[in-house]
PDB file of N, CA and C in Angstrom:
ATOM      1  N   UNK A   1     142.748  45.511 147.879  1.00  0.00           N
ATOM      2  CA  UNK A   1     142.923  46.888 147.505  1.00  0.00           C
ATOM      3  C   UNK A   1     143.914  47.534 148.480  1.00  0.00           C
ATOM      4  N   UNK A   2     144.615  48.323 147.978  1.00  0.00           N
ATOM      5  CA  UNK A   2     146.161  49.273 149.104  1.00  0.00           C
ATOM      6  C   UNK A   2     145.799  50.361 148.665  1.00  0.00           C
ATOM      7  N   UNK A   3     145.669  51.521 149.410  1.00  0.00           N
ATOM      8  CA  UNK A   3     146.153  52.676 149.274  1.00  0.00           C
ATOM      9  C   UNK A   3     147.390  53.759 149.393  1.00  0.00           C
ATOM     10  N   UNK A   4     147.143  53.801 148.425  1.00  0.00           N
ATOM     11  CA  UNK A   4     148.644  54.378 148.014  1.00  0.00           C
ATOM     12  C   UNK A   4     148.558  56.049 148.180  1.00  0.00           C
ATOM     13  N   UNK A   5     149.842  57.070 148.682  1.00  0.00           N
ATOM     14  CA  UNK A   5     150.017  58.071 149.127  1.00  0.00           C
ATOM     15  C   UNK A   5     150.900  58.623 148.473  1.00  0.00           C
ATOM     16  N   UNK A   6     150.667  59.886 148.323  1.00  0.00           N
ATOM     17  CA  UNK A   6     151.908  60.381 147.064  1.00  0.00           C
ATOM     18  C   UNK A   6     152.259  61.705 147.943  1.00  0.00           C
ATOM     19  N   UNK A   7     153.491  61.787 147.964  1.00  0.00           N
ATOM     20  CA  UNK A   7     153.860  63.192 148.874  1.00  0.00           C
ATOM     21  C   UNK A   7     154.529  63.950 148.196  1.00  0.00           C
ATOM     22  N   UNK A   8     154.778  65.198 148.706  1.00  0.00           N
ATOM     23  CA  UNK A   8     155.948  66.208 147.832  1.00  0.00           C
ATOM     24  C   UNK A   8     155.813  66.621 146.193  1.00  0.00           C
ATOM     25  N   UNK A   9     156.717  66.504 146.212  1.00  0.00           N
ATOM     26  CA  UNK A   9     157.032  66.765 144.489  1.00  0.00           C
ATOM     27  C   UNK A   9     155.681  65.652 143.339  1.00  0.00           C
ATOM     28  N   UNK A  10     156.150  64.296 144.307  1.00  0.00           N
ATOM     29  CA  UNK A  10     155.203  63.430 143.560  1.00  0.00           C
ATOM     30  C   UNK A  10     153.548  64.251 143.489  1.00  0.00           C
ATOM     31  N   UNK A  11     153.743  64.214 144.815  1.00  0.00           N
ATOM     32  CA  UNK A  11     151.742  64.853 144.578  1.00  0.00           C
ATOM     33  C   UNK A  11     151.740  65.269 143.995  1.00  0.00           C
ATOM     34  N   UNK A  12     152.352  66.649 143.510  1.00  0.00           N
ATOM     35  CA  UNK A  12     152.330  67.719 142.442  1.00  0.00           C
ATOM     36  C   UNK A  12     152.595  67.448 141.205  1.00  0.00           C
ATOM     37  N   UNK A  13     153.442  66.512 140.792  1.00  0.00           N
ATOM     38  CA  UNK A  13     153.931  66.199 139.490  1.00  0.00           C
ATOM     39  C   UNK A  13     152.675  65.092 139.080  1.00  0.00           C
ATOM     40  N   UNK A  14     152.494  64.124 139.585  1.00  0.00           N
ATOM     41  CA  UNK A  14     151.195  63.031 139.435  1.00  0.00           C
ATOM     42  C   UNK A  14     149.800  63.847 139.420  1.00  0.00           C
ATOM     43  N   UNK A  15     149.581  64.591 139.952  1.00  0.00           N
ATOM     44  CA  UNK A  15     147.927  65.406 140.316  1.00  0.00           C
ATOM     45  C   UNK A  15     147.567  64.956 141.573  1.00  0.00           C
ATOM     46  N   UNK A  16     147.943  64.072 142.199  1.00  0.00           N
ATOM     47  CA  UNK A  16     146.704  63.341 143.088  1.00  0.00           C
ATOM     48  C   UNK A  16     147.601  63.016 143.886  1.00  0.00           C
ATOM     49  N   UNK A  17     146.753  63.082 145.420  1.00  0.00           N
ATOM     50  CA  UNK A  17     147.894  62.715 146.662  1.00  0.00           C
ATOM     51  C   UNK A  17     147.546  61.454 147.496  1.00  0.00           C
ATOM     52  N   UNK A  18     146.547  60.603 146.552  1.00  0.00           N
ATOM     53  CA  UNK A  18     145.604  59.382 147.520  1.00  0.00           C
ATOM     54  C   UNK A  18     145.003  58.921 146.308  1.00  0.00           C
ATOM     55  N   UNK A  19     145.272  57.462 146.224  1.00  0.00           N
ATOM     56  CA  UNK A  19     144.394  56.639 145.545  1.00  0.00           C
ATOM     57  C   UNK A  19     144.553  55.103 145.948  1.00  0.00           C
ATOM     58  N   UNK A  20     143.150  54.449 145.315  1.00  0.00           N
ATOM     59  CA  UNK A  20     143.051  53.276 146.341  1.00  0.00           C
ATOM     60  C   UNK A  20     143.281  52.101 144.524  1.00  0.00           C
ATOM     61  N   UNK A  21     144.168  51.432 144.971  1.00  0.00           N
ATOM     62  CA  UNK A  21     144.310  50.267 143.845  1.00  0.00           C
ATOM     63  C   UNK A  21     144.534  48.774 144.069  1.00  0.00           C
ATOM     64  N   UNK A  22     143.404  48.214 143.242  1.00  0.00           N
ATOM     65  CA  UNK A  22     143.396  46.984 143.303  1.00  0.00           C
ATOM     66  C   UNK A  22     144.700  46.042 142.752  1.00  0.00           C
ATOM     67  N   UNK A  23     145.399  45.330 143.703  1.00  0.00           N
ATOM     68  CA  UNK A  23     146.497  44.681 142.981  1.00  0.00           C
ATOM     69  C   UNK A  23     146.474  43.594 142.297  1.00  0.00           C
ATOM     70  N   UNK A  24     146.844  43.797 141.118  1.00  0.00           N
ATOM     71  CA  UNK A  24     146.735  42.525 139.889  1.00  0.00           C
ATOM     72  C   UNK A  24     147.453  41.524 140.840  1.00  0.00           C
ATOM     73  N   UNK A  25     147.352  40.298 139.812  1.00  0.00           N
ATOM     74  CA  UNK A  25     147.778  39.124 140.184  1.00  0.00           C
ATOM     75  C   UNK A  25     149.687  39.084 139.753  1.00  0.00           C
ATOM     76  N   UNK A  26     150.189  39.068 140.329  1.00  0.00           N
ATOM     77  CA  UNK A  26     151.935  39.287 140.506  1.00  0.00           C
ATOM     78  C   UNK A  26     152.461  40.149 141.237  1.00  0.00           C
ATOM     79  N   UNK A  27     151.770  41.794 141.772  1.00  0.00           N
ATOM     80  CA  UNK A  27     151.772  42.623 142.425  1.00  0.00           C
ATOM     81  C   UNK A  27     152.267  41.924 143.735  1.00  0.00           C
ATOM     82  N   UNK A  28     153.200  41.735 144.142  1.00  0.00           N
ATOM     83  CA  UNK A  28     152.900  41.363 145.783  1.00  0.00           C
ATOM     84  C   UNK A  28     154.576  42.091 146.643  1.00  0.00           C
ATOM     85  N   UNK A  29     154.672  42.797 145.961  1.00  0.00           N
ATOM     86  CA  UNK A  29     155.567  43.498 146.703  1.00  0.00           C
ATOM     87  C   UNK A  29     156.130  45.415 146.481  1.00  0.00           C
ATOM     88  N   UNK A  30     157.106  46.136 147.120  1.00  0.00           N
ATOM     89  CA  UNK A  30     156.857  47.589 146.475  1.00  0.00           C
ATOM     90  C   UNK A  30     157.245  47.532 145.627  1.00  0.00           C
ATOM     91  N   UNK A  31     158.289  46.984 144.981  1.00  0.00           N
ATOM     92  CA  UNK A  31     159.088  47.307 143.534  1.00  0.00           C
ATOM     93  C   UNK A  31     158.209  46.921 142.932  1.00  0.00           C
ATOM     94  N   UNK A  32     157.373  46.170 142.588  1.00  0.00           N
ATOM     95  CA  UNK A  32     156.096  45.409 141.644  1.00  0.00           C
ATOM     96  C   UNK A  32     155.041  46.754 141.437  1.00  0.00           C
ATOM     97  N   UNK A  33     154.568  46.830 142.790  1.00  0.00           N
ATOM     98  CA  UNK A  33     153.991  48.335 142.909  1.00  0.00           C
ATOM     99  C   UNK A  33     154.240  49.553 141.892  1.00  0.00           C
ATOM    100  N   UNK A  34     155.143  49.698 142.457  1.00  0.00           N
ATOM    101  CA  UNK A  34     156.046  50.664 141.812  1.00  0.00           C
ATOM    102  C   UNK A  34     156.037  50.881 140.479  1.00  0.00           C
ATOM    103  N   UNK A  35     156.779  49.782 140.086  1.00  0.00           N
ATOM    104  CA  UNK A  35     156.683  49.130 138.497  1.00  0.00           C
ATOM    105  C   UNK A  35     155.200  49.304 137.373  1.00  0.00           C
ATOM    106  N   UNK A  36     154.207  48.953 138.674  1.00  0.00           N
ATOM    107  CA  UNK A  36     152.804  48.998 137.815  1.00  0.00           C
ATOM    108  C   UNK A  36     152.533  50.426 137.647  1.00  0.00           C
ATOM    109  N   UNK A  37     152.697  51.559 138.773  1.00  0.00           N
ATOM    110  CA  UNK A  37     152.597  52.861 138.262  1.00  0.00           C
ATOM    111  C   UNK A  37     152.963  53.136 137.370  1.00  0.00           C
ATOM    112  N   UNK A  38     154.487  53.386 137.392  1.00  0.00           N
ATOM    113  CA  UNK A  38     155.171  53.614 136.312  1.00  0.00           C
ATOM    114  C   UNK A  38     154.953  53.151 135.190  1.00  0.00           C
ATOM    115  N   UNK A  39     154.047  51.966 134.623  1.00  0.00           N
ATOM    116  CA  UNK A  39     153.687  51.863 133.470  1.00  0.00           C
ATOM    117  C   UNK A  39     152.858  52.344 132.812  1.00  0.00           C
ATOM    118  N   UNK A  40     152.139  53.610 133.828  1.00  0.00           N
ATOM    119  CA  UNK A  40     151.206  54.893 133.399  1.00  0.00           C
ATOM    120  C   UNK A  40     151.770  55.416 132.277  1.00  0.00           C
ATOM    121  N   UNK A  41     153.059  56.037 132.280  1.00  0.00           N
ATOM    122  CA  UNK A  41     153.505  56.271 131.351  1.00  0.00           C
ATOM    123  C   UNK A  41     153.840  57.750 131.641  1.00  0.00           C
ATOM    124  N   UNK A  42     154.508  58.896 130.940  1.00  0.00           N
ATOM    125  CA  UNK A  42     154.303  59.707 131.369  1.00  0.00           C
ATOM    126  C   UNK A  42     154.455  60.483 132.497  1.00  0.00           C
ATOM    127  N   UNK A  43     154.167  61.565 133.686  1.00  0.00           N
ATOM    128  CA  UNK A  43     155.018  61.858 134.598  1.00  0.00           C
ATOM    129  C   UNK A  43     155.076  60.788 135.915  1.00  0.00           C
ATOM    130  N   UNK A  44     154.176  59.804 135.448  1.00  0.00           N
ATOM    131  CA  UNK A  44     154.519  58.647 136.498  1.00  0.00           C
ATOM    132  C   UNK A  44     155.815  57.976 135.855  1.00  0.00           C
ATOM    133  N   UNK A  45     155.713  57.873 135.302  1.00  0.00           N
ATOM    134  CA  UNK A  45     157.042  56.957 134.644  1.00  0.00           C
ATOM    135  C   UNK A  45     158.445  57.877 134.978  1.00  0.00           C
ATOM    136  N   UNK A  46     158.052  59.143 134.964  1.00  0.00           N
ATOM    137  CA  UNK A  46     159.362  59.658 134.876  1.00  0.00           C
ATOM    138  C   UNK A  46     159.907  59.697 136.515  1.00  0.00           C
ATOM    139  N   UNK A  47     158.820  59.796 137.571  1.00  0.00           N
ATOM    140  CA  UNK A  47     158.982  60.097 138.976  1.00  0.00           C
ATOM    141  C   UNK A  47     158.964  58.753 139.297  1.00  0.00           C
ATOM    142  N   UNK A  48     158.274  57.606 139.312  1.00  0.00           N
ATOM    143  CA  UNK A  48     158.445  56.667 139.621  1.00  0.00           C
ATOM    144  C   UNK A  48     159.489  55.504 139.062  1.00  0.00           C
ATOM    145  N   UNK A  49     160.273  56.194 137.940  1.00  0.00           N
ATOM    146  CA  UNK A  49     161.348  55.293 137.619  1.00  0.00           C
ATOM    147  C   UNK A  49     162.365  54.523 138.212  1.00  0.00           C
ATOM    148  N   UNK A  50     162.472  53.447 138.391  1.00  0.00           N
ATOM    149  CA  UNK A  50     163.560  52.780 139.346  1.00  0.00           C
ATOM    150  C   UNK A  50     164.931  53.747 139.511  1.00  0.00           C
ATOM    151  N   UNK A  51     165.339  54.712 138.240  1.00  0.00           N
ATOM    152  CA  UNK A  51     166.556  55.524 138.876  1.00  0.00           C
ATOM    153  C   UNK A  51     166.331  56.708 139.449  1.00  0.00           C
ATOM    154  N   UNK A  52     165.056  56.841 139.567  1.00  0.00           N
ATOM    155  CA  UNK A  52     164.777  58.183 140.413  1.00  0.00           C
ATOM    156  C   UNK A  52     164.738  57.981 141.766  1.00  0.00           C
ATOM    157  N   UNK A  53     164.963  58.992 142.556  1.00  0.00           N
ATOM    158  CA  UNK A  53     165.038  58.648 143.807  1.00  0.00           C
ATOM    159  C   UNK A  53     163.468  59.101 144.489  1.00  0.00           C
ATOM    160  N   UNK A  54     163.129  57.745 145.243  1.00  0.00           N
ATOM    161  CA  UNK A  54     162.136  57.958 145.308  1.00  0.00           C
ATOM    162  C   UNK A  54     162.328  56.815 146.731  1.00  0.00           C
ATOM    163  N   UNK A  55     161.450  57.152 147.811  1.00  0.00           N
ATOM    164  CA  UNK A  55     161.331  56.435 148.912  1.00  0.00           C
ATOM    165  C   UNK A  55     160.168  55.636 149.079  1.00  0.00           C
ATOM    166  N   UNK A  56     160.146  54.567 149.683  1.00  0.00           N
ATOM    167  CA  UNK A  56     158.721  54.091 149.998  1.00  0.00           C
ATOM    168  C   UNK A  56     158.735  53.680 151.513  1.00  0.00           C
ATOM    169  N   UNK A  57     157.156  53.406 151.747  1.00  0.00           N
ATOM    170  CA  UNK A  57     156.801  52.857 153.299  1.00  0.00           C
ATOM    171  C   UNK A  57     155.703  52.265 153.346  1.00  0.00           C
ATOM    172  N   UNK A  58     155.343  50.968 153.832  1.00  0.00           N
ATOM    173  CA  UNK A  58     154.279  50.163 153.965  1.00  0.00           C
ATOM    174  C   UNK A  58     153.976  50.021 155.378  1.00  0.00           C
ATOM    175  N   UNK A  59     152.447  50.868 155.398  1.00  0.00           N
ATOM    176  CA  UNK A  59     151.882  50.699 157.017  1.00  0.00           C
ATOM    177  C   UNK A  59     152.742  51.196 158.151  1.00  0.00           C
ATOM    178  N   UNK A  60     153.308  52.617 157.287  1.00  0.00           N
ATOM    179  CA  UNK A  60     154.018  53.756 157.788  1.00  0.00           C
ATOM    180  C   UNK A  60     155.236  53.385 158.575  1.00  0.00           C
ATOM    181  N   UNK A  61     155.839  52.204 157.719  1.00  0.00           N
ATOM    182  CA  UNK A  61     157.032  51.674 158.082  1.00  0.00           C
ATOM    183  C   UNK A  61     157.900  52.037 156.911  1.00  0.00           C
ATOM    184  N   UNK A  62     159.459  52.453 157.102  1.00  0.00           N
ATOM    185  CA  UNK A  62     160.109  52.816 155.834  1.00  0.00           C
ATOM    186  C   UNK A  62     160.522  51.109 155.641  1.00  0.00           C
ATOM    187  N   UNK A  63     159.970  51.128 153.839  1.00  0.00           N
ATOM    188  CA  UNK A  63     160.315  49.777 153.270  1.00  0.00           C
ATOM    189  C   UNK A  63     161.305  49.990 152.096  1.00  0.00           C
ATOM    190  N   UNK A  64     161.822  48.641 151.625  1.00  0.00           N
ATOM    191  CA  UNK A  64     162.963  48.009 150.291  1.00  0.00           C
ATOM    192  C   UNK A  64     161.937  47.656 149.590  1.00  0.00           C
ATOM    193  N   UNK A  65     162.353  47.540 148.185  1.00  0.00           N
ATOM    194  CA  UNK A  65     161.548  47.095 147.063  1.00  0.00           C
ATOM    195  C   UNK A  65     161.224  46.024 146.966  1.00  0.00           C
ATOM    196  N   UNK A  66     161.637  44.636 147.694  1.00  0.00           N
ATOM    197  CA  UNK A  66     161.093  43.394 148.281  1.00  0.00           C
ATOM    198  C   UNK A  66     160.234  43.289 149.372  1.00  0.00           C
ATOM    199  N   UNK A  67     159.862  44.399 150.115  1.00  0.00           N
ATOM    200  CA  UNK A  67     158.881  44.459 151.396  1.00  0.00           C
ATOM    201  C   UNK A  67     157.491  43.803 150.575  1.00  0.00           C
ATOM    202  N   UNK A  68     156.833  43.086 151.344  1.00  0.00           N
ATOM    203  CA  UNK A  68     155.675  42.754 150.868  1.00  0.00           C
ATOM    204  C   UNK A  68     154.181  43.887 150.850  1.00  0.00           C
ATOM    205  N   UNK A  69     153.551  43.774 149.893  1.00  0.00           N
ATOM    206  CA  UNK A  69     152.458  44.605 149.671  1.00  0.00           C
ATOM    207  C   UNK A  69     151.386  43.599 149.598  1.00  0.00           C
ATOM    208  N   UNK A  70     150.113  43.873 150.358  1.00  0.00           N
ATOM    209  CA  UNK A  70     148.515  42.795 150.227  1.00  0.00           C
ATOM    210  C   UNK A  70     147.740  44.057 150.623  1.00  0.00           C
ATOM    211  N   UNK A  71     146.631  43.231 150.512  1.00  0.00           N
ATOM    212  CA  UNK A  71     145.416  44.120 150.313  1.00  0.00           C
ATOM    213  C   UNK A  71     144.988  44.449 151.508  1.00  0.00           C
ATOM    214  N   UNK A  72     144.980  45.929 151.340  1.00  0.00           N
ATOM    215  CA  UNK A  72     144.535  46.141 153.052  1.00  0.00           C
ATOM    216  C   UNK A  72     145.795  47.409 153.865  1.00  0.00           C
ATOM    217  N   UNK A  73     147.173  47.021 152.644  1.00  0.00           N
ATOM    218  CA  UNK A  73     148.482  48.031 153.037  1.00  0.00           C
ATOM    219  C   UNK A  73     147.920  49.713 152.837  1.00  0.00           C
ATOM    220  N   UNK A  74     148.518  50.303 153.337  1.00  0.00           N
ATOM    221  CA  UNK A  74     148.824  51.523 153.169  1.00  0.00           C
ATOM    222  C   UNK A  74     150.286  52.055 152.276  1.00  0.00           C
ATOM    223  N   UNK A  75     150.430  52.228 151.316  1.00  0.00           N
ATOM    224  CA  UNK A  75     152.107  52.519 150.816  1.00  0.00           C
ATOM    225  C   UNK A  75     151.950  53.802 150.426  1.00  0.00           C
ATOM    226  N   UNK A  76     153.013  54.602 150.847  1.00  0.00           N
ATOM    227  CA  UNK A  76     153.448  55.747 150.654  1.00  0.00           C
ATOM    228  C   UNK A  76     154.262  56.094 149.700  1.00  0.00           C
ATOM    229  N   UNK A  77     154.772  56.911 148.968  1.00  0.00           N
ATOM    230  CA  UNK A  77     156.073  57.422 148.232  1.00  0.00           C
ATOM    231  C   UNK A  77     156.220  58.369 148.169  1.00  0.00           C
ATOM    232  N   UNK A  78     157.428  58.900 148.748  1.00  0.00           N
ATOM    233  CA  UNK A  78     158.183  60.264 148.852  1.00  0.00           C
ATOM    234  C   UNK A  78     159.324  60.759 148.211  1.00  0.00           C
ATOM    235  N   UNK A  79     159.719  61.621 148.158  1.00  0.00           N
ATOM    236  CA  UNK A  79     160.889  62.036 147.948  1.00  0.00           C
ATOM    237  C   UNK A  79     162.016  61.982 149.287  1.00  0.00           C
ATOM    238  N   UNK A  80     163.476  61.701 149.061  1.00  0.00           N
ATOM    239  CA  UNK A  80     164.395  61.582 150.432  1.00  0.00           C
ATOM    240  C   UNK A  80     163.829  62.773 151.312  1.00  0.00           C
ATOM    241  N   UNK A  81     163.908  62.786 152.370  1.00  0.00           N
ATOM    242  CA  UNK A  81     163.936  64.351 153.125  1.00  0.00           C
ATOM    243  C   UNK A  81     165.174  64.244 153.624  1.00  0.00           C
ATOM    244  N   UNK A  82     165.628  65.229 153.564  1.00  0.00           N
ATOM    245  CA  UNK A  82     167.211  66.009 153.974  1.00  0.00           C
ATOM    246  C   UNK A  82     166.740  67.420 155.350  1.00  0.00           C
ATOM    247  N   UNK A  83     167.249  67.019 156.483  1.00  0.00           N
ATOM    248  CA  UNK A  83     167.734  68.006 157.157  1.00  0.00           C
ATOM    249  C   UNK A  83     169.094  68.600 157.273  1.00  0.00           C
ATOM    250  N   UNK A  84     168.646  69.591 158.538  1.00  0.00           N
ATOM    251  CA  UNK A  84     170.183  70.347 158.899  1.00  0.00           C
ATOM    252  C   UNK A  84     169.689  71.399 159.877  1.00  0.00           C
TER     253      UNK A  84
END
């Protein structure tokens, strides 16, 4: 099981800023992750779409869509943050 973190815009657009999910069998990395949200359908699909910009981090490390995900991760997804 990983728990997954939704920040920003996502929290608000998804409902929910924390949920804990069991990873199917092929799941083993973020883009996979990713991918399985988004097959919610709907405003997951639209925020979590591979052309949306959307950041991730595993075990509060910023990760690529090949970083590995197992049971036990923490993954995050954000929106970019921009200073100045």
């Amino acid at each position: 099981m990983v728990t997954v973190l939704y920040f920003a815009r996502l929290r608000e657009a998804l409902g929910t800023g924390r949920e804990q999910i069991e990873l199917p069998p092929g799941v083993r990395d973020l883009d996979a992750l990713r991918a399985l949200l988004a097959s919610r359908g709907g405003a997951w699909a639209r925020e979590l779409a591979p052309a949306s910009t959307v950041r991730g981090a595993v075990n509060e490390a910023m990760a690529r869509g090949d970083t590995r995900v197992a049971d036990g991760d923490e993954v995050a997804f954000f929106p970019p943050v921009t200073g100045g």
